[in-house]
Protein backbone atom coordinates (compact mmCIF):
# COMPACT_ATOMS: atom_id res chain seq x y z
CA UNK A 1 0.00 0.00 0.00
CA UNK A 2 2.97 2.71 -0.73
CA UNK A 3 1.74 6.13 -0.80
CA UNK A 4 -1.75 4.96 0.36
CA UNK A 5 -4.48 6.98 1.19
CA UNK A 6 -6.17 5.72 4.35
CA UNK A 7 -9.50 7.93 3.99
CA UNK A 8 -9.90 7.10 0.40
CA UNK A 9 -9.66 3.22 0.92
CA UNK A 10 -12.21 3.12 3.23
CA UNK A 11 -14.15 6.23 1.64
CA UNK A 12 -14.72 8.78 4.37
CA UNK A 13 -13.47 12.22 4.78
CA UNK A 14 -10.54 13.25 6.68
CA UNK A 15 -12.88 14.22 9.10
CA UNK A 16 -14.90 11.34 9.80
CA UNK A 17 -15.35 10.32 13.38
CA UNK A 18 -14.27 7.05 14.74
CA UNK A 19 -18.37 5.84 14.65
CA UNK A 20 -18.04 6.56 10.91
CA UNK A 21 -14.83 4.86 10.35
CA UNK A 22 -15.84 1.68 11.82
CA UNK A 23 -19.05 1.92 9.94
CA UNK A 24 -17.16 1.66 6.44
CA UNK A 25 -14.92 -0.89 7.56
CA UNK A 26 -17.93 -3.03 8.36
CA UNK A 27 -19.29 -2.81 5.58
CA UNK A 28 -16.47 -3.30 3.11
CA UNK A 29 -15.21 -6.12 5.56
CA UNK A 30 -18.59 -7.93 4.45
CA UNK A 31 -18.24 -7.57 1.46
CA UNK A 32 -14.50 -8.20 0.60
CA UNK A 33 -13.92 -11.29 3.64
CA UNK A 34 -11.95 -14.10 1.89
CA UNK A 35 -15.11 -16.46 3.31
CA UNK A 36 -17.32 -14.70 1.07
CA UNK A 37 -15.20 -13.62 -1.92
CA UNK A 38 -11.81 -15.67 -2.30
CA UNK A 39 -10.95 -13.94 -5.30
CA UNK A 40 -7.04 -13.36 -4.92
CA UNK A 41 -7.83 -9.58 -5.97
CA UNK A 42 -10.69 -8.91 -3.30
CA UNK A 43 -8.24 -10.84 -0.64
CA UNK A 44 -5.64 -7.92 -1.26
CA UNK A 45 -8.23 -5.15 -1.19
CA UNK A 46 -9.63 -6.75 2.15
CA UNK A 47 -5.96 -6.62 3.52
CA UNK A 48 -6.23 -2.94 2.55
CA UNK A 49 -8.92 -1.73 4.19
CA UNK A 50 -7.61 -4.01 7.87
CA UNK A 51 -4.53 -2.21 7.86
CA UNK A 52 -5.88 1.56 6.58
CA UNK A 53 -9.10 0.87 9.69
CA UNK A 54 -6.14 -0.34 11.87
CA UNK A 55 -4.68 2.78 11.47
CA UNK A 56 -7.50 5.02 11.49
CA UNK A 57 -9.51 3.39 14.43
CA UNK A 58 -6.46 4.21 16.65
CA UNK A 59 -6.13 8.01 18.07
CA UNK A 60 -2.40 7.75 18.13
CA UNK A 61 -1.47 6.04 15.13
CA UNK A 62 -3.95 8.41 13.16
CA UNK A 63 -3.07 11.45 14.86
CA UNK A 64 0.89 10.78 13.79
CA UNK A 65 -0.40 9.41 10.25
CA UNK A 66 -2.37 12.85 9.75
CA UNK A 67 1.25 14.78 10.22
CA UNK A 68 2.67 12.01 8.01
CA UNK A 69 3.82 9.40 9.34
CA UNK A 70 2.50 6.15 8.41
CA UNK A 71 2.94 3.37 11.17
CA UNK A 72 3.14 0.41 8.07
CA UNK A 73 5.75 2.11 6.12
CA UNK A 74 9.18 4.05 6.11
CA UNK A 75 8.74 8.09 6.08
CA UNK A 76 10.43 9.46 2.98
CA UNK A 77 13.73 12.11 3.55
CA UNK A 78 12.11 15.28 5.37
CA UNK A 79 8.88 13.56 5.52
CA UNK A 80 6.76 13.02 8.81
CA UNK A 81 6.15 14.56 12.35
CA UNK A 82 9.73 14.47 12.94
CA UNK A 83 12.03 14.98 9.10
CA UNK A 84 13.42 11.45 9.88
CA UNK A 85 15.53 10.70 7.06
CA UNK A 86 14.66 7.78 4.61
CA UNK A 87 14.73 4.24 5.73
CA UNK A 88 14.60 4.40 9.25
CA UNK A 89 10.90 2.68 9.75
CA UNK A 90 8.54 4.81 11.92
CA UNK A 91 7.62 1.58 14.28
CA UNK A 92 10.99 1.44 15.42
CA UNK A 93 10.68 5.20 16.64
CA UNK A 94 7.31 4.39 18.06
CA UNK A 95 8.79 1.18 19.69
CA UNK A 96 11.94 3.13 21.14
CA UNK A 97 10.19 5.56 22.59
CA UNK A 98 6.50 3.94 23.88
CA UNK A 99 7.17 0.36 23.86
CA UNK A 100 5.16 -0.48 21.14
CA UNK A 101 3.81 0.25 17.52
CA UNK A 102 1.39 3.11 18.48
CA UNK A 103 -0.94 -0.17 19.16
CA UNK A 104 -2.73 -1.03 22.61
CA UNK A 105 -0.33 -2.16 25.86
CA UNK A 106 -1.03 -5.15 27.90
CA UNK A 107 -1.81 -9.13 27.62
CA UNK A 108 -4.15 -9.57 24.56
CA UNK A 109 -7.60 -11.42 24.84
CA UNK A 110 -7.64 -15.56 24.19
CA UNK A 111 -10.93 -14.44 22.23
CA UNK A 112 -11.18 -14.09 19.08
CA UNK A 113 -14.29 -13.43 16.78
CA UNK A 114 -14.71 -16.71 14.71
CA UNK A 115 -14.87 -17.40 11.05
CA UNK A 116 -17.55 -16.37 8.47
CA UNK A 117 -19.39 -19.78 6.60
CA UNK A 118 -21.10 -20.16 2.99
CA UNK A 119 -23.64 -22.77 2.39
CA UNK A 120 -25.58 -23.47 -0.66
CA UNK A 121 -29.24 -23.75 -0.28
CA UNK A 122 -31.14 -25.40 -3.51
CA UNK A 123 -34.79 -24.05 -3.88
CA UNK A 124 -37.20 -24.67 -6.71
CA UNK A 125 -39.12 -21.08 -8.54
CA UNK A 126 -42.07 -22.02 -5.80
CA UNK A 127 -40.16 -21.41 -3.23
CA UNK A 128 -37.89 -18.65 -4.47
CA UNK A 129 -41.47 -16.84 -5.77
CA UNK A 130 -43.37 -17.46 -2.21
CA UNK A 131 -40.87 -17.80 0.25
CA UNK A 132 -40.24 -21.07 2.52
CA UNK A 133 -38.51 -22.23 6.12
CA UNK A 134 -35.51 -24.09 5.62
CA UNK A 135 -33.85 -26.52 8.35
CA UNK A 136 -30.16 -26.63 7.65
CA UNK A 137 -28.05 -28.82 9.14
CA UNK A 138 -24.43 -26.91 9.61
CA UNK A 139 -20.71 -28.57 10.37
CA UNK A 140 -19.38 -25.84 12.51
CA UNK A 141 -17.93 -24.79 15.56
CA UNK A 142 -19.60 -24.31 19.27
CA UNK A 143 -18.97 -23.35 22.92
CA UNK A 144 -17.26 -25.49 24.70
CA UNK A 145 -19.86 -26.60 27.36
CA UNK A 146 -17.15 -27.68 29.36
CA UNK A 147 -15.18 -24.84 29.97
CA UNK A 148 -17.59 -22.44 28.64
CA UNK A 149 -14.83 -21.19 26.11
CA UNK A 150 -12.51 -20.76 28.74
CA UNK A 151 -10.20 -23.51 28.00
CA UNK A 152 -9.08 -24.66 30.96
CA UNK A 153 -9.82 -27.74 32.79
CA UNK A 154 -12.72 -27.92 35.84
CA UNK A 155 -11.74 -26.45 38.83
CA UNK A 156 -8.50 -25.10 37.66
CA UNK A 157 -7.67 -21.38 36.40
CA UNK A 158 -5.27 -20.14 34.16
CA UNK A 159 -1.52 -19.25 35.64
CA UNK A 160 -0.04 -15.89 35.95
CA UNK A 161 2.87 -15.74 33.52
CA UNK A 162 5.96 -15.68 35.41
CA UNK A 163 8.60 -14.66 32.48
CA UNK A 164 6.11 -10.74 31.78
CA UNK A 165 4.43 -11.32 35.10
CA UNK A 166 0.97 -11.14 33.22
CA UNK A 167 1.90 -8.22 31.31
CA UNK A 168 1.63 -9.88 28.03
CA UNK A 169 4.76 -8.27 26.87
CA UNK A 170 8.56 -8.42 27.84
CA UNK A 171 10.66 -4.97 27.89
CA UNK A 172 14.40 -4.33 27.01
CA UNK A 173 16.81 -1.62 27.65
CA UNK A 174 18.99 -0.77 25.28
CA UNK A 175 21.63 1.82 24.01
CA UNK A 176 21.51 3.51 20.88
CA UNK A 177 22.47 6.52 18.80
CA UNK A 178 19.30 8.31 20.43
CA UNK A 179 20.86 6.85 24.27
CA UNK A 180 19.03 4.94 26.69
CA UNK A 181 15.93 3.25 24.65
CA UNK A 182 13.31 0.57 25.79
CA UNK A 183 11.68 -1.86 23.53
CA UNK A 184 8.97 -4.17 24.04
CA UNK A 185 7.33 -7.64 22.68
CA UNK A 186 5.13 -10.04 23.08
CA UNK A 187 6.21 -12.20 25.47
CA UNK A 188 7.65 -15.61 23.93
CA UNK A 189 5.94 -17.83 26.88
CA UNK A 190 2.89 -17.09 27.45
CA UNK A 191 2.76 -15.47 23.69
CA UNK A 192 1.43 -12.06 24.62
CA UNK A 193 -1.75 -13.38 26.78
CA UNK A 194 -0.20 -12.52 29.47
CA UNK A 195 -1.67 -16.25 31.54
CA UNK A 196 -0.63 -19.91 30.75
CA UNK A 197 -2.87 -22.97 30.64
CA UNK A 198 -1.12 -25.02 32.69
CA UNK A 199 -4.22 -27.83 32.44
CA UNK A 200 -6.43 -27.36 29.36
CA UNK A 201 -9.80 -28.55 29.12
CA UNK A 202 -9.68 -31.82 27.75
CA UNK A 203 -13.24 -31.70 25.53
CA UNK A 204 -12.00 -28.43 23.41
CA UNK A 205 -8.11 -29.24 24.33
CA UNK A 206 -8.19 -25.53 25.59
CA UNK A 207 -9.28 -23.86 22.53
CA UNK A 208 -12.87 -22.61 24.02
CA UNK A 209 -14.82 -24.71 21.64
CA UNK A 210 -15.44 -27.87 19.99
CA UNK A 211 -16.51 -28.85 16.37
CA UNK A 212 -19.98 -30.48 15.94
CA UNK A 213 -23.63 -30.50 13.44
CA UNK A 214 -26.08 -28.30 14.42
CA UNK A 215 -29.85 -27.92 12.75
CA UNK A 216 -30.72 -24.24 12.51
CA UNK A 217 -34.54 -23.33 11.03
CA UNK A 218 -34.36 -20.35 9.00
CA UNK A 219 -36.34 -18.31 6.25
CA UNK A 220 -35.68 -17.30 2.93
CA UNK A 221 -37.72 -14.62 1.59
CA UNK A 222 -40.13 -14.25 -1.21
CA UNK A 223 -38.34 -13.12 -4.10
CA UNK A 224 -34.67 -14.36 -3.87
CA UNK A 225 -33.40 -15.72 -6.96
CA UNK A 226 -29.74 -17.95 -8.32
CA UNK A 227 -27.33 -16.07 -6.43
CA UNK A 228 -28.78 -14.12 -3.96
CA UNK A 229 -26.48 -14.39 -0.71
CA UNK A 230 -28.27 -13.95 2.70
CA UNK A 231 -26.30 -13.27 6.12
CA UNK A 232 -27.57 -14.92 9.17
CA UNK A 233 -25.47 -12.70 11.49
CA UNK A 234 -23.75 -14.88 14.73
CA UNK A 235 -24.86 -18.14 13.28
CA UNK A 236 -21.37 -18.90 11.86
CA UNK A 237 -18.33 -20.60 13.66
CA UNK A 238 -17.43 -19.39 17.69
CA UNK A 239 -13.85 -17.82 17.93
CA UNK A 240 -11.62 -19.62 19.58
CA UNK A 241 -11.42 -18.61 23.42
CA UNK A 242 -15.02 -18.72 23.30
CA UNK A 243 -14.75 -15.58 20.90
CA UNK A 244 -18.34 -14.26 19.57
CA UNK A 245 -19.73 -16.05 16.26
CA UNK A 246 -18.92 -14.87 12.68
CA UNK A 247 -21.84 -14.94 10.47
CA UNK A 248 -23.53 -17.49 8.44
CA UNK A 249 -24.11 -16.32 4.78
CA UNK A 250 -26.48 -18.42 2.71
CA UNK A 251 -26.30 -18.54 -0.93
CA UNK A 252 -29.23 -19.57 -3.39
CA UNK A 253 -29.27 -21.88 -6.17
CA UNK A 254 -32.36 -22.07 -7.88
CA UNK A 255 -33.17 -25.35 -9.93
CA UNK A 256 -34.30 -24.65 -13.74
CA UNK A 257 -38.76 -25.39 -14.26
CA UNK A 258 -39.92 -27.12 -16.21
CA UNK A 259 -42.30 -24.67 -17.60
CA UNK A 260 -40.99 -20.99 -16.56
CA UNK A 261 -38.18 -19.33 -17.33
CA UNK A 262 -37.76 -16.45 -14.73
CA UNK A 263 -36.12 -12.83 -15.89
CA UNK A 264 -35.99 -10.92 -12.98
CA UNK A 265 -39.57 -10.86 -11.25
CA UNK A 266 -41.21 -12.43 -14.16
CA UNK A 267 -42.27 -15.08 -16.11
CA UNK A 268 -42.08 -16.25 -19.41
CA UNK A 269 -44.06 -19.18 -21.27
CA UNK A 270 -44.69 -21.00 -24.66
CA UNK A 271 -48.02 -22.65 -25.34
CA UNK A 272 -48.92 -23.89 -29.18
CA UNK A 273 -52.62 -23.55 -30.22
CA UNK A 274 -54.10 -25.15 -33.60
CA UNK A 275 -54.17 -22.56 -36.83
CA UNK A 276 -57.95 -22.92 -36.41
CA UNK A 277 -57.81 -21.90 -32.41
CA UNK A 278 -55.40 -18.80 -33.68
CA UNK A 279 -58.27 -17.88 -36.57
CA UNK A 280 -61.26 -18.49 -34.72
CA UNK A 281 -60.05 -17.59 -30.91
CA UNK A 282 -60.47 -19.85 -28.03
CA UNK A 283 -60.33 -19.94 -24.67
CA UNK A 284 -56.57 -22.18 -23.24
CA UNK A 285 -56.08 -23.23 -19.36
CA UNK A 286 -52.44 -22.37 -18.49
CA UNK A 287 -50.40 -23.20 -15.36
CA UNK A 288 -49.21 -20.64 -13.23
CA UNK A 289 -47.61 -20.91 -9.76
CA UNK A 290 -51.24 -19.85 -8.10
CA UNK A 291 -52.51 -22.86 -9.87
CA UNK A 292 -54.96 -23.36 -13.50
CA UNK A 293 -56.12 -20.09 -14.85
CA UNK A 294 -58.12 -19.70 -17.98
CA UNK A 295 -57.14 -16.99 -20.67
CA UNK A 296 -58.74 -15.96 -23.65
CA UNK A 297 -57.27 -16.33 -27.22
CA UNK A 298 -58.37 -13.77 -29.28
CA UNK A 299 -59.36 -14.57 -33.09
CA UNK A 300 -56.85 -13.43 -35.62
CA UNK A 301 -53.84 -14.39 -33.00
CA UNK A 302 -50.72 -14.55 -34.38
CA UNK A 303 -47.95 -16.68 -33.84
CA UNK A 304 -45.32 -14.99 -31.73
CA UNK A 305 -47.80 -12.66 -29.69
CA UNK A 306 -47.35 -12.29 -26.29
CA UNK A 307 -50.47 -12.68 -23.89
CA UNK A 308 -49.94 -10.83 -20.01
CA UNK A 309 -51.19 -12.70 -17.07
CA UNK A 310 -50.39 -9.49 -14.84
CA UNK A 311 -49.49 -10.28 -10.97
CA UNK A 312 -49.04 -13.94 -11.87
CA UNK A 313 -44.86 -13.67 -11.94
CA UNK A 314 -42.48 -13.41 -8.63
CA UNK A 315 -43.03 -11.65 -5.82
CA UNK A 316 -40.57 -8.36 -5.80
CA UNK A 317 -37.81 -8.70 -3.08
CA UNK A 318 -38.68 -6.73 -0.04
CA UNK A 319 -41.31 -4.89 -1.67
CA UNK A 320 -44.77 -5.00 -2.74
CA UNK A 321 -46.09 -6.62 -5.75
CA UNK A 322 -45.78 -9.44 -7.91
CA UNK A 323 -44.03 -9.37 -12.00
CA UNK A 324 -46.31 -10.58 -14.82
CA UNK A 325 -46.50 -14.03 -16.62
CA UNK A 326 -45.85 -13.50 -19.98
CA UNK A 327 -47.51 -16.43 -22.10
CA UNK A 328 -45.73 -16.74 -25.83
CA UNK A 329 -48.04 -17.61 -28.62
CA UNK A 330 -46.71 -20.70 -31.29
CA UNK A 331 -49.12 -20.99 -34.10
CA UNK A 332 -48.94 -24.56 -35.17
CA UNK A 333 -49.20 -25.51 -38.92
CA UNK A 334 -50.71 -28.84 -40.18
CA UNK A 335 -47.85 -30.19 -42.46
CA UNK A 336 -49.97 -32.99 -43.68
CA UNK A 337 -53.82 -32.53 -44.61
CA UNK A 338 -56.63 -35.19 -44.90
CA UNK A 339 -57.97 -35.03 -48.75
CA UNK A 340 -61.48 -33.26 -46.81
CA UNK A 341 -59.26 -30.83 -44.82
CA UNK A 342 -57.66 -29.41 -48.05
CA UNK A 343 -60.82 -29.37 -50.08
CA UNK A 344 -62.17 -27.07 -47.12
CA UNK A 345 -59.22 -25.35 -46.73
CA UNK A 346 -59.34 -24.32 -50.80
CA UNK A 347 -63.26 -23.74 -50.03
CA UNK A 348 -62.12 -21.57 -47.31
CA UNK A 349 -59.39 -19.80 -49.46
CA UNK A 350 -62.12 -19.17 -52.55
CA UNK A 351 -64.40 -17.22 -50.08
CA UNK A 352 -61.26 -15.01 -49.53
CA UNK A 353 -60.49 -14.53 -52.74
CA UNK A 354 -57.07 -15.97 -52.38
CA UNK A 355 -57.32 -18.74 -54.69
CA UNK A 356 -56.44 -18.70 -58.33
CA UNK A 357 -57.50 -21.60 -60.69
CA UNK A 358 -56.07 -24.27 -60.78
CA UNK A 359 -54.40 -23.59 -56.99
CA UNK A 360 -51.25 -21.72 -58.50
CA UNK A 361 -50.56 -17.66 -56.86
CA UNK A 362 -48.88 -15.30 -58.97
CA UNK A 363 -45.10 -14.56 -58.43
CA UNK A 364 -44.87 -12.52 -54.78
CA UNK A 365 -48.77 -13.05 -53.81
CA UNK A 366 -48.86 -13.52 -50.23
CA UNK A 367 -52.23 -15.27 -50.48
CA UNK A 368 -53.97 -18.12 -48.11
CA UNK A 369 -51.72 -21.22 -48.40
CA UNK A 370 -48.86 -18.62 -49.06
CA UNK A 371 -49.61 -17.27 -45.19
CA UNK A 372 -49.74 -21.04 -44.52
CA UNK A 373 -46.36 -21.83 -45.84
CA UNK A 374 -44.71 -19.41 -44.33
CA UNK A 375 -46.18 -19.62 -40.67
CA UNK A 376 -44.83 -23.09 -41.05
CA UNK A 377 -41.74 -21.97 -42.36
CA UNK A 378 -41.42 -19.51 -38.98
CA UNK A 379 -41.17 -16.65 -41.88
């Protein structure tokens, strides 16, 4: 991230208050985790925005960052709070002088937030259209109810360390160009928690939690189609130390009908109707997802025409109203005719006036049989 700008990767103003930064992180942080997008690209952005909100969600580090300093990076010759010349890292100043990076002091917490989880949940158009209750069953991780995510044995407690004496962190004095300087790190023993488990619980093995299948009833809203991704926040995987859940984040697959194809919120539909249904208009039962409907066929109906069933499509995602079923006319043309279904047929075509003796049109007359030919040529 040379020469990054912390404000612009999360996009808030220089401004923004610390409410407003962590705001933007969470919501970029859903949106780029590696659990829900593992795309090598959106991996590096979402190690981008960590370390620019890890900077920014700390008074210190942003306070030195916005005299220009950046806590992740050398300051360039004359650059930052200070003019220190190139190369020499700002952490190390920020270690020499306060111990640490600009970052928190003291043991860190055993808990940790756990990991985010994708399932795939198949649903047919019904349900996607209407809605439906699900029970998933889920491989994931739980509280220890032995320990209660404490990870240590019954009866027993975790042990001061005795190497940082619970401090989390060991300190060193040294001498340097700059005199007398004190460093600190994590401490190698206890490894910065500042307590050892000197007898871990032996159902989680002192991680706070144990792996197991767990049935969880949820509901998928009316409207959801392939690829809609819905977040069950806290019913992912518990951190480890008993650390609070990540989220759950369901995505749908919906299986192809055998009848509809879906665009969007509505529906679309071929039916095929006689020449003589077309020409003298009927009356067709469809099936649409609220059951057998009847719609009329006006006479005259050509093939290719689209008849609207409004209301009878999807139901609209979080909103009100349904799309339309759009039913696609296919005039069908008899390729073979009885000897009595031609002689009518010619009967039919002499009371038009589109008959010439002895059956032969004129070249480019787009008379009765002509229409015929090409309806059943799909011209």
């Amino acid at each position: 991230m040379a020469n990054s700008d912390y404000y612009a990767t999360l996009g808030v103003r220089r401004d923004a208050s610390q409410d407003e930064i962590k705001k933007a992180y969470r919501r970029l942080a859903r949106e780029l985790h590696p659990d829900v997008n593992p795309d090598p690209e959106t991996q590096e952005r979402f190690k981008e925005i960590t370390q620019a909100y890890e900077v920014l969600s700390d008074p210190n580090k942003r306070q030195m960052y916005d005299l220009g300093a950046d806590p992740f990076q050398s300051a360039g010759a004359g650059a930052g709070a200070g003019g220190f010349g190139a190369g020499f890292p700002f952490s190390d100043i920020m270690d020499a002088f306060f111990g640490t990076a600009g970052g928190a002091r003291g043991p860190r917490s055993r808990a940790r937030r756990g990991r985010n989880a994708t399932i795939r949940v198949e649903l047919d158009l019904r349900e996607t259209a209407f809605g439906t209750t699900r029970e998933l069953v889920v491989d994931t991780a739980v509280l220890c109810e032995v320990c209660h995510g404490a990870g240590t044995a019954p009866g027993t407690h975790p042990d001061t360390c005795d190497m940082c004496n619970g401090r989390g962190e060991i300190s060193q004095v040294t001498r340097s160009f700059l005199g007398q300087v004190m460093t600190s790190r994590p401490c190698p023993q206890c490894g910065g928690f500042g307590t050892i488990i000197r007898h871990p619980c032996q159902e989680c093995s002192g991680d706070g939690r144990v792996r197991t299948r767990r049935t969880i009833k949820v509901r998928i809203p009316a409207g959801v189609e392939d690829g809609t991704h819905i977040q069950l926040a806290g019913e992912g995987e518990v951190g480890p130390g008993g650390g609070p859940a990540g989220d759950l984040f369901l995505e749908i697959v919906e299986r192809p009908h055998e009848i509809f194809e879906r665009r969007g919120d509505d529906l679309h539909c071929t039916v095929q109707i006689p020449m003589t249904a077309a020409a003298l208009g009927t009356v067709l039962t469809v099936e649409t997802l609220d059951g057998a409907e009847e719609i009329d066929v006006r006479p005259g109906t050509q093939s290719g025409q689209v008849i609207t069933m409004f209301g009878r499509g999807v139901q609209r995602l979080n909103e009100t109203g349904r799309g339309d079923l759009l039913i696609h006319v296919n005039v069908e043309t008899p390729s073979r005719l009885e000897p009595a279904q031609e002689e009518l047929l010619r009967e039919l075509a002499k009371l038009r006036g589109e008959e010439r003796p002895p059956g032969k049109f004129a070249p480019g007359q787009q008379g009765f049989f002509s229409r015929l030919r090409d309806a059943f040529n799909g011209r």
